[in-house]
Protein backbone atom coordinates (compact mmCIF):
# COMPACT_ATOMS: atom_id res chain seq x y z
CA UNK A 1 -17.17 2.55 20.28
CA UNK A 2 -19.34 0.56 17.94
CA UNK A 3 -16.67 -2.23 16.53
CA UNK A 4 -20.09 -4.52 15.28
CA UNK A 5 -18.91 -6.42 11.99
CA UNK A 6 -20.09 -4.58 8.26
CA UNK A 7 -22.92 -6.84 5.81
CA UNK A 8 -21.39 -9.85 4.05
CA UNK A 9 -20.38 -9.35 0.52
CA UNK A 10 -21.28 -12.48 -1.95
CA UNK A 11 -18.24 -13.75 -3.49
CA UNK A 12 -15.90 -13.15 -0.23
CA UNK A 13 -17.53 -13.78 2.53
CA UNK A 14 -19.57 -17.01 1.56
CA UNK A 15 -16.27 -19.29 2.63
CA UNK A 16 -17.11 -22.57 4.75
CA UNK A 17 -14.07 -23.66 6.66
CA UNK A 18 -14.49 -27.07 5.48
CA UNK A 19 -14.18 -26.05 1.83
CA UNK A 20 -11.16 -23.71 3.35
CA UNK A 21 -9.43 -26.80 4.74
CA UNK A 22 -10.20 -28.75 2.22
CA UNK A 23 -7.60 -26.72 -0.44
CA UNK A 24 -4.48 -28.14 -1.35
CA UNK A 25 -2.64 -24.44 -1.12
CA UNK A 26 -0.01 -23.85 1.72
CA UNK A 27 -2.09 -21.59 3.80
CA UNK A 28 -4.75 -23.88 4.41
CA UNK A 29 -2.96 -27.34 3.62
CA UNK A 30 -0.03 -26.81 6.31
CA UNK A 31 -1.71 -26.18 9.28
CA UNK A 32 -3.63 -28.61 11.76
CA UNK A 33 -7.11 -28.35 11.35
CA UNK A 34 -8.01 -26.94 14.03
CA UNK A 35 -5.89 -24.09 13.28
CA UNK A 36 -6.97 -20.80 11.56
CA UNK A 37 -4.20 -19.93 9.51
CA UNK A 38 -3.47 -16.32 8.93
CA UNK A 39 0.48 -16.51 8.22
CA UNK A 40 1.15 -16.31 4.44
CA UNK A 41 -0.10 -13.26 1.90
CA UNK A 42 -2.76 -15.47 0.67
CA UNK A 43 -6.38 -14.08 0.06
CA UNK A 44 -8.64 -16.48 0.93
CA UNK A 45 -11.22 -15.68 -1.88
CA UNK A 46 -12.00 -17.57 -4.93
CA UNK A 47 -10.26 -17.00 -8.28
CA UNK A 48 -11.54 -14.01 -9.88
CA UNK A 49 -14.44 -15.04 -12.50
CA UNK A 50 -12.47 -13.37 -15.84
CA UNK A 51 -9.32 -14.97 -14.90
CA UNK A 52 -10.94 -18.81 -14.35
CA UNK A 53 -13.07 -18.07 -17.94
CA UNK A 54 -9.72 -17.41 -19.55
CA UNK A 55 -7.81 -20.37 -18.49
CA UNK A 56 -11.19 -22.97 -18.80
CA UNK A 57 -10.91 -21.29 -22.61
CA UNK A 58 -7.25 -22.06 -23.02
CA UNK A 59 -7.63 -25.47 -21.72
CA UNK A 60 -10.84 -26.35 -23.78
CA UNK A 61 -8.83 -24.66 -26.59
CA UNK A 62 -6.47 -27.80 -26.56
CA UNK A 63 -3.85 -26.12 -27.39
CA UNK A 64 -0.83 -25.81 -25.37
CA UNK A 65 1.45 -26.10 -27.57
CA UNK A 66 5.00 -23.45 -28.06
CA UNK A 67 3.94 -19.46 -27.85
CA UNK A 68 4.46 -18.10 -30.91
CA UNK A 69 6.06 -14.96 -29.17
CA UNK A 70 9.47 -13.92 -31.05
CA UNK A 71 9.23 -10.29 -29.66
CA UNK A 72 8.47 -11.60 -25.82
CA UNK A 73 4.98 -12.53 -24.33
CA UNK A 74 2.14 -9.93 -24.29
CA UNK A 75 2.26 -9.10 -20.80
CA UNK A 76 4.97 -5.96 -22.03
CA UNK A 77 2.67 -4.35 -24.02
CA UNK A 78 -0.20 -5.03 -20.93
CA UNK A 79 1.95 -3.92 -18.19
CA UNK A 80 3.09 -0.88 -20.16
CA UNK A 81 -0.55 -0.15 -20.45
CA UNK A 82 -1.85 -0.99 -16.78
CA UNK A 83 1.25 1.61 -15.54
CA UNK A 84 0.03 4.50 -18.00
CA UNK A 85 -3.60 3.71 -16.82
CA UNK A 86 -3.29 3.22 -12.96
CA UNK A 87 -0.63 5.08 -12.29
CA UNK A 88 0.14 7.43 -15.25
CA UNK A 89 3.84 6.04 -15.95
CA UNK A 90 4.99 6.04 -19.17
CA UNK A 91 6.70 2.59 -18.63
CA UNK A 92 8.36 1.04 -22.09
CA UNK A 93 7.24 -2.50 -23.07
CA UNK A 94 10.57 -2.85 -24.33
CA UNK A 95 12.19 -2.65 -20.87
CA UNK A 96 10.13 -5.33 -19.02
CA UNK A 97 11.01 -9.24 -19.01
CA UNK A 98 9.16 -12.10 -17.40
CA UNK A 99 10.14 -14.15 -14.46
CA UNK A 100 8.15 -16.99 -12.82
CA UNK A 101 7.86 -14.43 -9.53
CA UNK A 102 9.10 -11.15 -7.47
CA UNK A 103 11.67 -13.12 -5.63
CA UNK A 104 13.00 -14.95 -8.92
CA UNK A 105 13.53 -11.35 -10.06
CA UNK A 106 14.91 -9.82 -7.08
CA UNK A 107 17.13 -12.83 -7.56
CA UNK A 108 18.01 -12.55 -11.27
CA UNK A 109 18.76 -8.20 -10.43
CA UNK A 110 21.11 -8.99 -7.34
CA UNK A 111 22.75 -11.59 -9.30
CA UNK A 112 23.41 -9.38 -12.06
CA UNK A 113 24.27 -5.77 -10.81
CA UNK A 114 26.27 -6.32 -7.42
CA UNK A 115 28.74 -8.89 -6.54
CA UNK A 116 29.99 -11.29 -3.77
CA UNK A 117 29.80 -9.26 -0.66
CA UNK A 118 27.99 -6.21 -2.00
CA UNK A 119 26.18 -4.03 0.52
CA UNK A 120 22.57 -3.65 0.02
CA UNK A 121 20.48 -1.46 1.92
CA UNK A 122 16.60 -2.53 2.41
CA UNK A 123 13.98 -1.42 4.75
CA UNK A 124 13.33 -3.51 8.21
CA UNK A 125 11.08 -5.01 8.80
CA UNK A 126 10.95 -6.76 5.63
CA UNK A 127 9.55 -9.86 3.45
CA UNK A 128 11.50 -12.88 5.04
CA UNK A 129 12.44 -14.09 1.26
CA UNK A 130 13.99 -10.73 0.59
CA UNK A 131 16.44 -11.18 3.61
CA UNK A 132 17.29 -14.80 3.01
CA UNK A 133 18.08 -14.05 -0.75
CA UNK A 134 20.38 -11.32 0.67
CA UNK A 135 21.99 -14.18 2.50
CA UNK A 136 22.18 -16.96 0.67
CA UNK A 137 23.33 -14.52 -1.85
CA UNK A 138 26.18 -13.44 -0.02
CA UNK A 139 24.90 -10.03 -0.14
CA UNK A 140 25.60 -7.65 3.35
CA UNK A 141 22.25 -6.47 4.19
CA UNK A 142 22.16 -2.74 5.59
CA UNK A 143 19.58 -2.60 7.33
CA UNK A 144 17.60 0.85 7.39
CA UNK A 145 15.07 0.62 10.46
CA UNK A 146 11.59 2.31 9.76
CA UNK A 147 10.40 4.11 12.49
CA UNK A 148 7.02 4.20 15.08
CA UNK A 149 5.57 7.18 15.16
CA UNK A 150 2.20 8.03 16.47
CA UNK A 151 1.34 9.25 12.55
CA UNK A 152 2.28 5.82 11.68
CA UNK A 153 5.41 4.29 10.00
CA UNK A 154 7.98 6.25 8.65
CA UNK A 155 10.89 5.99 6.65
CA UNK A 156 14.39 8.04 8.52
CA UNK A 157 16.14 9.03 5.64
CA UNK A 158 19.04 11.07 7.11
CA UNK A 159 19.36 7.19 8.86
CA UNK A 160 19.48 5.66 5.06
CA UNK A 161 22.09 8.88 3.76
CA UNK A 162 24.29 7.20 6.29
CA UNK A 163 23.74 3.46 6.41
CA UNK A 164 24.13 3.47 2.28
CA UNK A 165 27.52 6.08 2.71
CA UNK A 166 28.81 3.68 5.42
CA UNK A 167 28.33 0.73 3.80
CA UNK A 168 29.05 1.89 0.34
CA UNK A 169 25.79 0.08 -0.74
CA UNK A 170 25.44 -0.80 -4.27
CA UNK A 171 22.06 -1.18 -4.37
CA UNK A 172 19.03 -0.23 -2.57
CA UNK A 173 15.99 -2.80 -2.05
CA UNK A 174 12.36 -0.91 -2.10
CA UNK A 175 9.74 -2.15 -0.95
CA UNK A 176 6.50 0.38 -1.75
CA UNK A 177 3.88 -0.35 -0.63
CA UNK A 178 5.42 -1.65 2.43
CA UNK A 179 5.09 -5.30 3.84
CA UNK A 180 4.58 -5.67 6.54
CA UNK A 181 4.00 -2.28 7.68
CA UNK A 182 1.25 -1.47 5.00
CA UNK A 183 2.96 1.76 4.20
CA UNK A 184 2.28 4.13 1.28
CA UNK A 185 5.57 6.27 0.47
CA UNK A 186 4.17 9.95 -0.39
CA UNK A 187 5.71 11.57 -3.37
CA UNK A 188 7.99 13.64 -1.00
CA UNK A 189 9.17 10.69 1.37
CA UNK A 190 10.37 8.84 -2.32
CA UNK A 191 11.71 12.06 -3.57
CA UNK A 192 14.00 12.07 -0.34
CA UNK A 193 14.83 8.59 -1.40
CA UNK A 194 15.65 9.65 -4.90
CA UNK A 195 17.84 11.94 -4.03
CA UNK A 196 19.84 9.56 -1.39
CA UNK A 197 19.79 7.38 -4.28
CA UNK A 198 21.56 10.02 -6.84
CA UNK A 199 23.78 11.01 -4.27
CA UNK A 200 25.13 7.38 -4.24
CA UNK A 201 24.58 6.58 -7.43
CA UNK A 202 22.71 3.43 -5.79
CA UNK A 203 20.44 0.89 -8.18
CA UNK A 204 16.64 1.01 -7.21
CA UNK A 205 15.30 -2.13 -6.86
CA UNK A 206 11.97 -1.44 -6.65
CA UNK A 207 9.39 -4.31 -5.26
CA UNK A 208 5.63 -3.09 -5.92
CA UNK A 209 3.75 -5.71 -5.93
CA UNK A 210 1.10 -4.53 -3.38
CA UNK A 211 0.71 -1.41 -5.74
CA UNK A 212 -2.79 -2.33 -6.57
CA UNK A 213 -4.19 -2.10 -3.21
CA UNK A 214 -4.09 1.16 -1.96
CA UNK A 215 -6.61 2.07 0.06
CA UNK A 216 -8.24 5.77 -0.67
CA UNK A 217 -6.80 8.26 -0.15
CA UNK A 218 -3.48 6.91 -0.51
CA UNK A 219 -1.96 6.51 -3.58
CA UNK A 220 1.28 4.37 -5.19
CA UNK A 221 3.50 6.65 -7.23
CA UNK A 222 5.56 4.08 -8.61
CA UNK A 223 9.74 5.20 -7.60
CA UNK A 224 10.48 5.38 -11.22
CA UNK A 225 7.88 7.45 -12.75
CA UNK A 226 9.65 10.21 -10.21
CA UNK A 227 12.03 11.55 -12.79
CA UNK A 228 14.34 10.93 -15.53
CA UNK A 229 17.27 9.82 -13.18
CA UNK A 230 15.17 7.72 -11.43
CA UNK A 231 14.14 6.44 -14.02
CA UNK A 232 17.64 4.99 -15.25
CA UNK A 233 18.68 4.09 -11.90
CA UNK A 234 15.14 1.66 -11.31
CA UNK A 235 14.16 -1.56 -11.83
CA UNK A 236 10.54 -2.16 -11.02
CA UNK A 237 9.42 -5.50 -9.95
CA UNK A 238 5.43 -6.40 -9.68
CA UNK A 239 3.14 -8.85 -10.26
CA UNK A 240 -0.68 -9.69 -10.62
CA UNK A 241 -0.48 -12.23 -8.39
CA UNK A 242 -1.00 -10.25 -5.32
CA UNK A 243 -3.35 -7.55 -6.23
CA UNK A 244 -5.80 -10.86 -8.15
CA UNK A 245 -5.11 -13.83 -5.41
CA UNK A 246 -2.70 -15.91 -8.40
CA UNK A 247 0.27 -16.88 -6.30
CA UNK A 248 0.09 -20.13 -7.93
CA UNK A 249 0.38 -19.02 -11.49
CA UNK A 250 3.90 -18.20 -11.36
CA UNK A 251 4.24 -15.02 -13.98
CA UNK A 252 5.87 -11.73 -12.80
CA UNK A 253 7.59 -9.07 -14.66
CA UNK A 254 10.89 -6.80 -14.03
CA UNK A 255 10.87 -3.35 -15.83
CA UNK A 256 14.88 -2.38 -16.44
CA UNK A 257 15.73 1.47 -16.70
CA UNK A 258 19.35 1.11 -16.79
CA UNK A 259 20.17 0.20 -20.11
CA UNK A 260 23.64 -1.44 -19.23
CA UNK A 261 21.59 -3.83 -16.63
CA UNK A 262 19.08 -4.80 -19.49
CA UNK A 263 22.14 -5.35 -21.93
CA UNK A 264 23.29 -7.97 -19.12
CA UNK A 265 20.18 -9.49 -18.72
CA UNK A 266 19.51 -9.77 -22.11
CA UNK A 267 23.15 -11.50 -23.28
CA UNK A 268 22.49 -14.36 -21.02
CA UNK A 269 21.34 -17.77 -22.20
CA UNK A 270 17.33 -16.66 -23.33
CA UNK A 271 16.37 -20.10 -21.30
CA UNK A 272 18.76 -19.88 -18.22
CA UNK A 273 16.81 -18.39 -15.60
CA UNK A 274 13.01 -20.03 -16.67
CA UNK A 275 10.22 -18.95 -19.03
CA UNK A 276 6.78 -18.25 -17.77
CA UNK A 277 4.16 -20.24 -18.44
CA UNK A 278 1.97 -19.38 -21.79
CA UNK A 279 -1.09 -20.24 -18.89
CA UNK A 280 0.43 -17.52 -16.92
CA UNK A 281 0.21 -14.87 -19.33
CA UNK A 282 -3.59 -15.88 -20.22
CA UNK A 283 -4.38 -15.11 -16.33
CA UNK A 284 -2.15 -12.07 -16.06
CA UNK A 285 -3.93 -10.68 -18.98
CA UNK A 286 -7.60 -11.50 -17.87
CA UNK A 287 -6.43 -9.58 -14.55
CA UNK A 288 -5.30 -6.52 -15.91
CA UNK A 289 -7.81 -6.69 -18.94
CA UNK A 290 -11.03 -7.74 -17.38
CA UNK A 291 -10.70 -8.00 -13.38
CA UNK A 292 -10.97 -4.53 -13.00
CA UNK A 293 -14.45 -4.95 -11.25
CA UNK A 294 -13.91 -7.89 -8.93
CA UNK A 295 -11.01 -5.51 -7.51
CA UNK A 296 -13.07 -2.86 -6.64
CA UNK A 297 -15.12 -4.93 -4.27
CA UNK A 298 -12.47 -6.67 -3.19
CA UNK A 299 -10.95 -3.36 -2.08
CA UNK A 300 -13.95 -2.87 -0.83
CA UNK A 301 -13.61 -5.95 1.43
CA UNK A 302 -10.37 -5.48 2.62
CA UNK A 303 -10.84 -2.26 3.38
CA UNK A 304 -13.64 -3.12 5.73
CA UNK A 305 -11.51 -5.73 6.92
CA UNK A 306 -8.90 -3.56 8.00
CA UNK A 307 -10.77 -1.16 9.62
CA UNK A 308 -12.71 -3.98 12.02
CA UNK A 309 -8.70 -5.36 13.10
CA UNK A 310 -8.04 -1.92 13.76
CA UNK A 311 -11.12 -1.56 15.56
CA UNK A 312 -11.07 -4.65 17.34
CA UNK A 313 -7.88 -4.67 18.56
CA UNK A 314 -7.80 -1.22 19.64
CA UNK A 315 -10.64 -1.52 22.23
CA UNK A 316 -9.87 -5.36 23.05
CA UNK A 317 -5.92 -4.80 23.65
CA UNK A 318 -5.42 -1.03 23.81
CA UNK A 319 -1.50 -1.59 24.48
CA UNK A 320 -0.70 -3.42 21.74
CA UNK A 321 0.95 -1.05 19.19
CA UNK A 322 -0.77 -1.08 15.88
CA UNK A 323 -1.28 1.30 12.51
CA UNK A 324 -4.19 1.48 10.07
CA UNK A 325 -2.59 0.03 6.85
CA UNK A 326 -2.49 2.09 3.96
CA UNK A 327 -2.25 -0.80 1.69
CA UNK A 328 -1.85 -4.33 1.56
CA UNK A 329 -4.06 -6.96 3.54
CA UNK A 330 -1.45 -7.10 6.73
CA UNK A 331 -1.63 -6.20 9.81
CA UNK A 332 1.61 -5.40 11.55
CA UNK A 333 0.86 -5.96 15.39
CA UNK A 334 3.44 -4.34 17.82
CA UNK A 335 3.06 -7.19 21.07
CA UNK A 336 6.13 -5.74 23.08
CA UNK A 337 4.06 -3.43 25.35
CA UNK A 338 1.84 -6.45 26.07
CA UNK A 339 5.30 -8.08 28.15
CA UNK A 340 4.68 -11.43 26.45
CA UNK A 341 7.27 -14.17 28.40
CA UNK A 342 7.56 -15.93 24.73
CA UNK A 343 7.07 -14.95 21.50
CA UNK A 344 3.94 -14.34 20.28
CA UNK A 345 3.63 -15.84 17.20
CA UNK A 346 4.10 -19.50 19.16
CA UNK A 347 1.73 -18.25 21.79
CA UNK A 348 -1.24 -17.92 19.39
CA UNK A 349 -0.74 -20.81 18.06
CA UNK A 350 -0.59 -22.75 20.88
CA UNK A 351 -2.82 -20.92 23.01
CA UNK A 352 -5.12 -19.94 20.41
CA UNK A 353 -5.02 -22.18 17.57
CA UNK A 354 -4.71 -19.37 15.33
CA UNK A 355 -1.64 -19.33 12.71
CA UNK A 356 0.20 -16.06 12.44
CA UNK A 357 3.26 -14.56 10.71
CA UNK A 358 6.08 -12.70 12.70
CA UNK A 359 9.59 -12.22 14.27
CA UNK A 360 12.99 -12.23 13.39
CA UNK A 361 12.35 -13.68 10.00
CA UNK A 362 11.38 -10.04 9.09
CA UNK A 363 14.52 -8.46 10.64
CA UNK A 364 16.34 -8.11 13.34
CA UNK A 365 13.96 -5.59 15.29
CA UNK A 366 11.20 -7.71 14.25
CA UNK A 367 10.98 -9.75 17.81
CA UNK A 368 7.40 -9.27 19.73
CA UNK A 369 5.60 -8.91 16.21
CA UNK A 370 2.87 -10.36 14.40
CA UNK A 371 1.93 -10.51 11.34
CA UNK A 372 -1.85 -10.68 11.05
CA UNK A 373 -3.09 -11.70 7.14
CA UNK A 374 -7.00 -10.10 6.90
CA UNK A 375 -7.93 -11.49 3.54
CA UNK A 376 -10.60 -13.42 4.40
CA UNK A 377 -14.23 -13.45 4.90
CA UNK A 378 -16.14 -11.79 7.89
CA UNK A 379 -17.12 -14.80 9.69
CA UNK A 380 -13.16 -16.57 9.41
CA UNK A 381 -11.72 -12.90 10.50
CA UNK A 382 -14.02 -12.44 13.51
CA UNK A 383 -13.03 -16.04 14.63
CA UNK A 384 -9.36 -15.04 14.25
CA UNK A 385 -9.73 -11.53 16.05
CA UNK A 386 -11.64 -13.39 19.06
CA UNK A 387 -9.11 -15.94 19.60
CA UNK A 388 -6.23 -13.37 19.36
CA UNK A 389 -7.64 -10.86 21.71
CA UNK A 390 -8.15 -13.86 24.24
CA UNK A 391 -4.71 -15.12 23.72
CA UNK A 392 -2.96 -11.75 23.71
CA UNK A 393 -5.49 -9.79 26.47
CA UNK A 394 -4.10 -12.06 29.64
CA UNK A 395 -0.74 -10.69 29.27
CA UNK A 396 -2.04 -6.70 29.38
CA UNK A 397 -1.23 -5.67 32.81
């Protein structure tokens, strides 16, 4: 099979290491240097153009003084918009809220809806920070194990009907697109959830962050656009930050369809829980009002990117277990059939100087996995994939 790298794209793949390393970010800061780091969801590409003009205007503005914003920040009547447009919800400005990010408002919902020892149900594997705020919250995790199947990942719902009727769950954690499977739920696999979820009367907490990078033909349907009762059973978290590379920015939003949850939210202390930043609205906004372009070829990008991990790794380690991702720049590596004598994720570091994501951070069947983070440029991703293979290929057989 020809697995020979696509052209370079200007703008993504023009990244020297030494301007890499020389970032002050976690991904690249952390590390040795010697290491290629490809742990945390961090694109390596620059700052979209629209977004850096709109901050260099609000700076040279000089003014950063208090938002005049009585009625809450912009970003509801933007994200209202962006839904209707991208995804044809009919979301209500009125219901969404800032936080300073997705695990903040995971945070804020748990804190609010269940109580001290409240079973949760949530998809494994998982986002690390999802589990730990389920236990440093005191919240019982349930976990619902997706399943390997040769079509890919896939969601057991009869498995969930139980686990949640067990358990007596409270509230269900959804995480769509997946991390780190790179998912897509079809309409049908979230109307099966939906209907767990009415059967239950469970809240929807619905992470989708990653809804912005679908890749063709796959498309997020976001849980509560679904119907009118899951509509008032969903809160919808998401962000810019993953979809436009602006972890640092700190500005997410919750959407609340139960009205007695919003009530709650809205009677505590208006400062309690952190404001966003008035600089964090100007980049959200550039995003969703003028990044639409830089997106597309990033897509573009990743999607080659994905496609060359899949490639490579199928003909270089045919035994590892992996799936094209639907979404998402992750690559969720199944090591196990490789018999590795120690977990991988130390392995390729050591071995092969090459910083990866993995194990039983992401749940407890999580052991023998990597996390592999493609968002990068051709050159840095064919440097990662080489020293992988070679790590990984002397344990096949």
């Amino acid at each position: 099979m020809n697995t020979a790298p696509a052209r370079d794209v200007p703008g993504f793949d023009d990244l020297g290491l030494d301007r890499l390393r020389a970032r002050g970010s976690v991904k690249w800061h952390r590390p040795e240097r010697d290491v290629l780091p490809a742990w945390v969801a961090d694109m390596d590409f620059p700052t979209p153009p629209p977004v850096v003009d709109a901050l260099r205007e609000a700076v040279d503005g000089r003014d950063l003084g208090y938002p005049d914003w009585p009625d809450g920040s912009p970003l509801r009547t933007a994200f209202a918009k962006r839904m209707a447009e991208r995804f044809g919800w009919a979301a209500s400005a009125h219901r969404v809220r800032e936080q300073t990010d997705l695990i903040q408002c995971l945070q804020l919902v748990l804190h609010l809806a269940t109580s001290d020892g409240d079973a949760v149900a949530v998809q494994t594997p998982n986002y690390p920070p999802f589990l730990a705020t389920l236990r440093t919250m005191n919240r019982r995790a349930v976990p619902v194990p997706m399943r390997d199947t040769d079509d890919g990942w896939r969601m057991d719902f009869a498995a969930l009907d139980t686990a949640v009727k067990r358990a007596s769950c409270k509230a269900l954690v959804l995480v769509n697109p997946h991390n780190p499977t790179g998912r897509v739920l079809t309409r049908e696999e979230l109307g099966e959830i939906a209907a767990v979820a009415r059967r239950h009367d469970l809240l929807v907490v619905s992470d989708e962050i990653h809804a912005e990078l679908a890749y063709a033909p796959h498309r997020h349907i976001p849980f509560a656009s679904l119907s009118d009762d899951a509509a008032r059973r969903t809160v919808t978290l998401t962000s810019a930050t993953k979809a436009f590379n602006l972890a640092a920015i700190r500005c997410a939003v919750t959407h609340y369809g139960p009205d007695r949850l919003l009530a709650l939210r809205d009677a505590q202390p208006p400062d309690l829980y952190g404001t966003v930043s008035p600089l964090g609205v100007v980049a959200t906004l550039a995003a969703w009002e003028h990044g639409d372009a830089w997106q597309r070829d990033l897509l573009t990008v990743l999607d080659r990117n994905r496609r060359r991990v899949h490639a490579v790794l199928r003909d270089r380690l045919p035994l590892l277990r992996h799936h094209l991702p639907e979404a998402t720049y992750l690559a969720w590596l199944d090591t196990r059939p490789l018999g590795p004598a120690e977990p991988p994720v130390e392995k390729v570091l050591r071995d092969g100087r090459v910083l990866l994501d993995g194990g039983t951070p992401f749940g407890p069947d999580a052991d023998g996995f990597l996390r592999l983070n493609f968002a990068t440029s051709r050159q840095v991703l064919e440097e990662i994939l080489n020293r992988v293979a070679g790590v990984l290929g002397g344990q096949e057989g």
